[in-house]
Protein backbone atom coordinates (compact mmCIF):
# COMPACT_ATOMS: atom_id res chain seq x y z
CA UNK A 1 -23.33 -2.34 110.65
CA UNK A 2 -21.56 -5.44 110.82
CA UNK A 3 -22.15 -7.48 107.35
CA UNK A 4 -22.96 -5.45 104.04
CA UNK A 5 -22.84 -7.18 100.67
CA UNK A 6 -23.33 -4.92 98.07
CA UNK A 7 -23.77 -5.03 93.85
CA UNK A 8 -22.88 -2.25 92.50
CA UNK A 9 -23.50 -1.39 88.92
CA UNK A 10 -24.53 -5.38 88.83
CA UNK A 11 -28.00 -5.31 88.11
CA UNK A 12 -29.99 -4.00 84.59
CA UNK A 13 -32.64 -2.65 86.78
CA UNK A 14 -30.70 -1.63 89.70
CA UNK A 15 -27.60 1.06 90.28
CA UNK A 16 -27.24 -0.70 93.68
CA UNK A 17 -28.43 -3.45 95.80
CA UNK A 18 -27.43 -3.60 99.43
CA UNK A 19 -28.04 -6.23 102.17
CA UNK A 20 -26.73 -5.33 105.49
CA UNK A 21 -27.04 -6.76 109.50
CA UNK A 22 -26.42 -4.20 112.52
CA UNK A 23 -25.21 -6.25 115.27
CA UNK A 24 -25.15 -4.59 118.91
CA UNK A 25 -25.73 -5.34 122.40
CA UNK A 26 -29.38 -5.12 123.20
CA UNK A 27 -29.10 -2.44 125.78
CA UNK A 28 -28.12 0.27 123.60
CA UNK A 29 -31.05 2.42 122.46
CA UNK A 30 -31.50 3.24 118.58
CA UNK A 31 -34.43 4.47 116.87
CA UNK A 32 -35.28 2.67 113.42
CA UNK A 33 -35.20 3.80 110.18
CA UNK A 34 -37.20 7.23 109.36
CA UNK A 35 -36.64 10.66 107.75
CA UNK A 36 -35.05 12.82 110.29
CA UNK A 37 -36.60 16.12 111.12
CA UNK A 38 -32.88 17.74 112.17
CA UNK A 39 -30.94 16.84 109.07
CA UNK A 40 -33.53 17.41 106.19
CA UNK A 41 -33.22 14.86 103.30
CA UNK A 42 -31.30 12.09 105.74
CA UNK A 43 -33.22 8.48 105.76
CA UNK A 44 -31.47 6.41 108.63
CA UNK A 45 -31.65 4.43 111.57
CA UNK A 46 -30.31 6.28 114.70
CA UNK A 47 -27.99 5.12 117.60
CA UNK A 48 -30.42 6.84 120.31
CA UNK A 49 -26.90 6.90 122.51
CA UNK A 50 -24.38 9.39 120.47
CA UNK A 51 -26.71 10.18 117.67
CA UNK A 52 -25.22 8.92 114.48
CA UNK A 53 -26.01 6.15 112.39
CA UNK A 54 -24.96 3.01 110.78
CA UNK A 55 -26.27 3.53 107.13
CA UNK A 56 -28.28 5.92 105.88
CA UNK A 57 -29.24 7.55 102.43
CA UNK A 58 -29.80 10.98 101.04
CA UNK A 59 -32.34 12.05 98.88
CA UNK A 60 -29.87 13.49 96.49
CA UNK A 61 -28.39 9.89 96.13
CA UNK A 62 -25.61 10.31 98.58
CA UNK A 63 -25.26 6.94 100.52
CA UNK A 64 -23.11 5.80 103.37
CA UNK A 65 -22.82 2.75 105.50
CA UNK A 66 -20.07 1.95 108.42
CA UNK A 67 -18.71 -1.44 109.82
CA UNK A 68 -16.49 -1.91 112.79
CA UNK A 69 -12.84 -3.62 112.46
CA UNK A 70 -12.67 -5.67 115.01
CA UNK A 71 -9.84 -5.62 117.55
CA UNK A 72 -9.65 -7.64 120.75
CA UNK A 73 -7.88 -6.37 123.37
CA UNK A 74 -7.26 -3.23 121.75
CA UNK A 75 -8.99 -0.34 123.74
CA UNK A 76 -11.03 1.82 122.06
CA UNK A 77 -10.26 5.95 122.25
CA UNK A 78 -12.58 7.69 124.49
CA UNK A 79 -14.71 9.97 123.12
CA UNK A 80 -15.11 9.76 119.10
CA UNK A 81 -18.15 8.05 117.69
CA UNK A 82 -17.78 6.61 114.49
CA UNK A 83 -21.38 6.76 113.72
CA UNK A 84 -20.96 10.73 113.08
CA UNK A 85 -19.01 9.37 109.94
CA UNK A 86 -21.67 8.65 108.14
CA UNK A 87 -23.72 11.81 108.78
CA UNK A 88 -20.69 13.79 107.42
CA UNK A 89 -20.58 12.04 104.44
CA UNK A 90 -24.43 12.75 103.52
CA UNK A 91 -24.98 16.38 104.31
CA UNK A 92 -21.58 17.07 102.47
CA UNK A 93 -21.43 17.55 98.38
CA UNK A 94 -17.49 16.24 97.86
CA UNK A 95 -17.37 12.65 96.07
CA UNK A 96 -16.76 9.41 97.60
CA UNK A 97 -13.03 9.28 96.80
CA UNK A 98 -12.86 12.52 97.71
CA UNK A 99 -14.22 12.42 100.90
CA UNK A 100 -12.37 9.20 101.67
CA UNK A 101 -9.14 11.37 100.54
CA UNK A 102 -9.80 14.18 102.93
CA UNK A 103 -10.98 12.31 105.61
CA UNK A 104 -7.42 10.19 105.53
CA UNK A 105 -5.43 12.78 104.71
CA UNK A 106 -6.81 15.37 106.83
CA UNK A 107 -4.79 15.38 110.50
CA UNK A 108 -8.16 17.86 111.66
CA UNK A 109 -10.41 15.02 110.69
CA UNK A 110 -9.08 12.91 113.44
CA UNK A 111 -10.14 9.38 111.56
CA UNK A 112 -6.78 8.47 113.80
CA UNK A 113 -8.32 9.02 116.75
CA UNK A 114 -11.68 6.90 116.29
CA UNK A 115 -11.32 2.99 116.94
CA UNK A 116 -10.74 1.40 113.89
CA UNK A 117 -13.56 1.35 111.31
CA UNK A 118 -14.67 1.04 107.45
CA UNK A 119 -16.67 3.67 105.83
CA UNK A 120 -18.70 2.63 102.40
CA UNK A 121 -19.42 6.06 100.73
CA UNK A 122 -21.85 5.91 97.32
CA UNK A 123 -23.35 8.73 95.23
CA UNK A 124 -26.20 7.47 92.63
CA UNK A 125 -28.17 9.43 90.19
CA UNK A 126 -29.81 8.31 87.11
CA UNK A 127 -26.57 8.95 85.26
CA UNK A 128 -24.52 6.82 86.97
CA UNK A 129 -22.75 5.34 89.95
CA UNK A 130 -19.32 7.05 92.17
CA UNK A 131 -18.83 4.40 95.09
CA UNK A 132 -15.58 4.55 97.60
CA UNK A 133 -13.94 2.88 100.98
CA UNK A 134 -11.63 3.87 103.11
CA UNK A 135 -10.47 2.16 106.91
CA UNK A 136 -8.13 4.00 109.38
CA UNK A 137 -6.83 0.50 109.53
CA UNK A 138 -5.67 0.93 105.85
CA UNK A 139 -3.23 3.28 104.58
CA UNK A 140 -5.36 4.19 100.98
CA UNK A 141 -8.94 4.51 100.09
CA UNK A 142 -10.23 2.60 96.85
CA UNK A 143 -12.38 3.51 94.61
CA UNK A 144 -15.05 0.81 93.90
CA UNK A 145 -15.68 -0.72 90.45
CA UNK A 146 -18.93 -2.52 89.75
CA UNK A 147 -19.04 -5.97 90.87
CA UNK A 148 -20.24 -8.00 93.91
CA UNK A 149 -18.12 -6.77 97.32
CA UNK A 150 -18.82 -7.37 100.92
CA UNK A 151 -17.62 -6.00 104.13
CA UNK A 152 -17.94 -7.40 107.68
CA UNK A 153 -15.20 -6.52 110.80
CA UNK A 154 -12.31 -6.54 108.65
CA UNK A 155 -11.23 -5.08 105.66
CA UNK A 156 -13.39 -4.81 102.02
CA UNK A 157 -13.89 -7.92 100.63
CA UNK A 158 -11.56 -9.87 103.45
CA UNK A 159 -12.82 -13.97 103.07
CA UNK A 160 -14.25 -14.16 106.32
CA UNK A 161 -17.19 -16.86 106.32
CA UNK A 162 -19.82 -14.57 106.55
CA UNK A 163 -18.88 -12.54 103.91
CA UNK A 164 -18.00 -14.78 100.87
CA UNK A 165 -21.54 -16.54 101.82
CA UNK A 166 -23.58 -12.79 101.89
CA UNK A 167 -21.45 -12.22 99.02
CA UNK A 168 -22.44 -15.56 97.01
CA UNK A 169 -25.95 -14.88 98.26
CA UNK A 170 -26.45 -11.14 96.68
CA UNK A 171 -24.90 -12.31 93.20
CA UNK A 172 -27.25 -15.40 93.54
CA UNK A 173 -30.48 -13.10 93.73
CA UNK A 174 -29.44 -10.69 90.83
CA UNK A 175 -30.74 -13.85 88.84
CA UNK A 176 -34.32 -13.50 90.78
CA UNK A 177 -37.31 -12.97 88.35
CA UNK A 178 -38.44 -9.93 90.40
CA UNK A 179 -38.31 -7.56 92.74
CA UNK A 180 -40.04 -9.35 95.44
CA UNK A 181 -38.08 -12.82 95.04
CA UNK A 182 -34.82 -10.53 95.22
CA UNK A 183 -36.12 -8.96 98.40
CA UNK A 184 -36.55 -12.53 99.96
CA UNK A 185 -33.34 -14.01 98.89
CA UNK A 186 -31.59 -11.21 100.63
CA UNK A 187 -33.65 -11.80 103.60
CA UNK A 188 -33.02 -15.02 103.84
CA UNK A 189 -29.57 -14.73 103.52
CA UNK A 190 -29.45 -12.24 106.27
CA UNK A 191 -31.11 -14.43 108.79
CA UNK A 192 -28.63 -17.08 108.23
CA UNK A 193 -27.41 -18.02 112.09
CA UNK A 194 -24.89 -21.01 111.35
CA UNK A 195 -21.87 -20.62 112.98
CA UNK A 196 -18.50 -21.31 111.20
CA UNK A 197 -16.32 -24.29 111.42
CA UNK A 198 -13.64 -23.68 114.15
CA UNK A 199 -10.87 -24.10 111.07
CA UNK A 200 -12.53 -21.30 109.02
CA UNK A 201 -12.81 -18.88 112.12
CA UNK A 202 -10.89 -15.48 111.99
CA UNK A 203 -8.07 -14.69 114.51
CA UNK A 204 -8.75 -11.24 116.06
CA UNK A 205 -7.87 -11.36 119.49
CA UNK A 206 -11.24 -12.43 121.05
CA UNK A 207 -11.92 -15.96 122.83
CA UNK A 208 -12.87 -19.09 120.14
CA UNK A 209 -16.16 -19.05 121.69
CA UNK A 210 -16.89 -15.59 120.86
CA UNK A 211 -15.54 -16.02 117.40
CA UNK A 212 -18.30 -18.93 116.84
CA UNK A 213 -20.76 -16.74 117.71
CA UNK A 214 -19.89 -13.47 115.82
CA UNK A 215 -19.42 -15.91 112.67
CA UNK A 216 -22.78 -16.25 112.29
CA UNK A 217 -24.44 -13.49 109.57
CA UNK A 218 -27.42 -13.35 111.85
CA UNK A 219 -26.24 -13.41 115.73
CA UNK A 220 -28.30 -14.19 118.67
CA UNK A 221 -26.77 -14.48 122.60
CA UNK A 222 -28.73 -13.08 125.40
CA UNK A 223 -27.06 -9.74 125.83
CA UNK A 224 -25.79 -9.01 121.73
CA UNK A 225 -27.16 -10.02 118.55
CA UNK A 226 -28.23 -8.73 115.20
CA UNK A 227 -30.61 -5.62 115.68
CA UNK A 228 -31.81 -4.99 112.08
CA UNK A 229 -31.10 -6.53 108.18
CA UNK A 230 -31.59 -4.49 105.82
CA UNK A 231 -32.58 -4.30 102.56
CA UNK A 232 -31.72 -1.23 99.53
CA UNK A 233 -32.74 -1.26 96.23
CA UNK A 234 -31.60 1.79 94.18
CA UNK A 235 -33.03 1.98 90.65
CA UNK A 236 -31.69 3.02 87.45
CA UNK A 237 -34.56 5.26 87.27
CA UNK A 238 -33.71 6.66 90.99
CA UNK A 239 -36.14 4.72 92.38
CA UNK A 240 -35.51 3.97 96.09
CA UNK A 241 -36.97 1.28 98.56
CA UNK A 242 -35.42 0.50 101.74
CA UNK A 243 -36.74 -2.24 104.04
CA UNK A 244 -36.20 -2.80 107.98
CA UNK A 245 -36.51 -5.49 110.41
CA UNK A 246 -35.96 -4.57 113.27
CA UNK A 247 -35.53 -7.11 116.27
CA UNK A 248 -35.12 -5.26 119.95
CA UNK A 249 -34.55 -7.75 122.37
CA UNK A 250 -32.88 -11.85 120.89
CA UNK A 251 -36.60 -13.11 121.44
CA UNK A 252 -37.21 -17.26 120.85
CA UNK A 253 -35.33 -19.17 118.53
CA UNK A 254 -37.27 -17.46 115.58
CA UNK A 255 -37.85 -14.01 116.51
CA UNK A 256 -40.63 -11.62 115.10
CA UNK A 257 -39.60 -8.53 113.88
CA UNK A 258 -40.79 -5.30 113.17
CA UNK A 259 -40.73 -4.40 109.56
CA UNK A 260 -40.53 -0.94 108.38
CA UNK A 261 -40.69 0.17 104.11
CA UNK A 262 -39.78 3.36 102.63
CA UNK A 263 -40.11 4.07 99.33
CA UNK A 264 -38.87 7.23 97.30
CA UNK A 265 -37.57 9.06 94.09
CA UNK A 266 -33.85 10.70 93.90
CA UNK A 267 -33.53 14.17 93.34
C-alpha cells in the first residue's frame, strides 16, 4: 500500500479501523481481495507478479499491511519482494513486536537486503489489541499504543499532506452514527485526488512534478495510479468486514470501480 490511516483501540465498537490506497503502475497484474486456497485462513489481495501481498488478514486475527519508503534515485536490490513480508507475518504465531524484533535483528532475515519499506503488524482477538512497526529505514521497531496513526512512503506518522488529512479524516468518522456512514467517510476520504501545495511537498529525490502527483491520497496518471482503497472494520466482538474497490486501468475523470465485501468472525 501506499496510504493507511489506522485507529487502533479508538473506537467503542471497533478494535481497529483501517483505510488504506494501493498505488501501482497499471501494468502490473494483481488479483483482488479473496481467501486464498494455498495459504488456508489468509484474506488478501495478491500481486499476480511475485505473489505476495500488500495487506491481508488472518482468520485468527493476525493482520499485516506494507508501504513503500520512497527513495529517488536510490536503486532498488534485485531480487527480494517485500510483499512476502506480509505473508510471513500471518502464517507465523510470534507477536507483532516480536516479529518486528526478529525480523530487524535477524542478519538471516535479510530485511537489509529488500528496498526500503514499513511493515504494520496487528494481532486482534476479542480480548484485546497487540499492534507493531518496524522500517529497515529505522533502526527500532515501536510498539503501537491506541490512538489515530497513519503511514504513507515515509516513516509512521511522518506529516506528509496525505497523511495528516487520512489521518484527520479516520478520527473524523469515529464520530459517524453508524457503520455505514463510517464506511463512506473513509471512502470518501480515500478518493481524495487534490494535489499538495508545492510548499507542503516532501523532498525525496524525485522531480516536483512527480511529487504533485504522488501527493494526492487518490492518484491518477495514465501509466500509475491508485489500484484499490480499502476499507477494515474489526469488531470488539471479532467481527470482520473488509471492503474493496478495485480500479484496473485510471478510467475517466471519475472512474467506476469494482467493489468486493467480505464479511467474517475471528477465531
Amino acid at each position: 500500500m501506499c496510504l493507511i490511516a489506522f485507529a487502533l483501540d479508538a473506537h467503542p465498537h471497533y478494535r481497529l479501523v483501517l483505510a488504506g490506497n494501493r498505488d501501482e503502475f497499471y501494468h502490473r497484474p494483481a488479483e483482488p481481495a479473496a481467501w486464498w486456497s494455498d495459504e488456508p485462513g489468509v484474506l488478501a489481495g495478491r500481486d499476480a507478479q511475485a505473489q505476495g501481498t500488500w495487506l491481508g488478514i488472518h482468520r485468527s486475527g493476525r493482520i499485516a499491511a506494507l508501504t513503500n519508503v520512497r527513495e529517488g534515485g536510490r536503486p532498488s536490490p534485485p531480487g527480494l519482494s517485500r510483499g512476502a513480508l506480509p505473508c510471513d507475518f500471518l502464517r507465523g504465531n510470534a507477536s507483532p513486536i516480536e516479529h518486528a524484533e526478529r525480523l530487524a535483528d535477524n542478519p538471516r532475515s535479510r530485511s537489509a537486503d529488500y528496498a526500503g519499506f514499513n511493515l504494520l503488524m496487528f494481532q486482534l482477538d476479542r480480548a484485546g489489541a497487540q499492534a507493531g512497526w518496524m522500517s529497515n529505514r529505522h533502526p527500532t521497531p515501536r510498539t503501537l499504543v491506541a490512538g489515530v496513526h497513519g503511514l504513507s512512503n515515509h516513516l509512521l506518522d511522518t506529516p506528509w499532506p496525505k497523511v495528516t488529512g487520512l489521518k484527520a479524516a479516520v478520527q473524523q468518522a469515529l464520530t459517524a452514527p453508524g457503520p455505514a456512514s463510517l464506511e463512506s467517510q473513509l471512502f470518501a476520504a480515500l478518493a481524495d485526488a487534490r494535489e499538495a501545495p508545492d510548499e507542503h511537498l516532501p523532498g525525496t529525490g524525485l522531480p516536483i512534478e512527480r511529487e504533485r502527483l504522488l501527493s494526492a491520497a487518490f492518484i491518477r496518471s495514465p501509466d500509475y495510479g491508485t489500484r484499490a482503497s480499502t476499507v477494515l472494520l474489526v469488531g470488539r466482538d471479532g467481527s470482520v468486514e473488509l471492503i474493496e474497490r478495485s480500479w484496473d486501468s485510471p478510467g475517466p475523470s471519475a472512474p467506476r470501480w469494482q467493489e468486493r465485501r467480505h464479511g467474517f468472525s475471528l477465531d
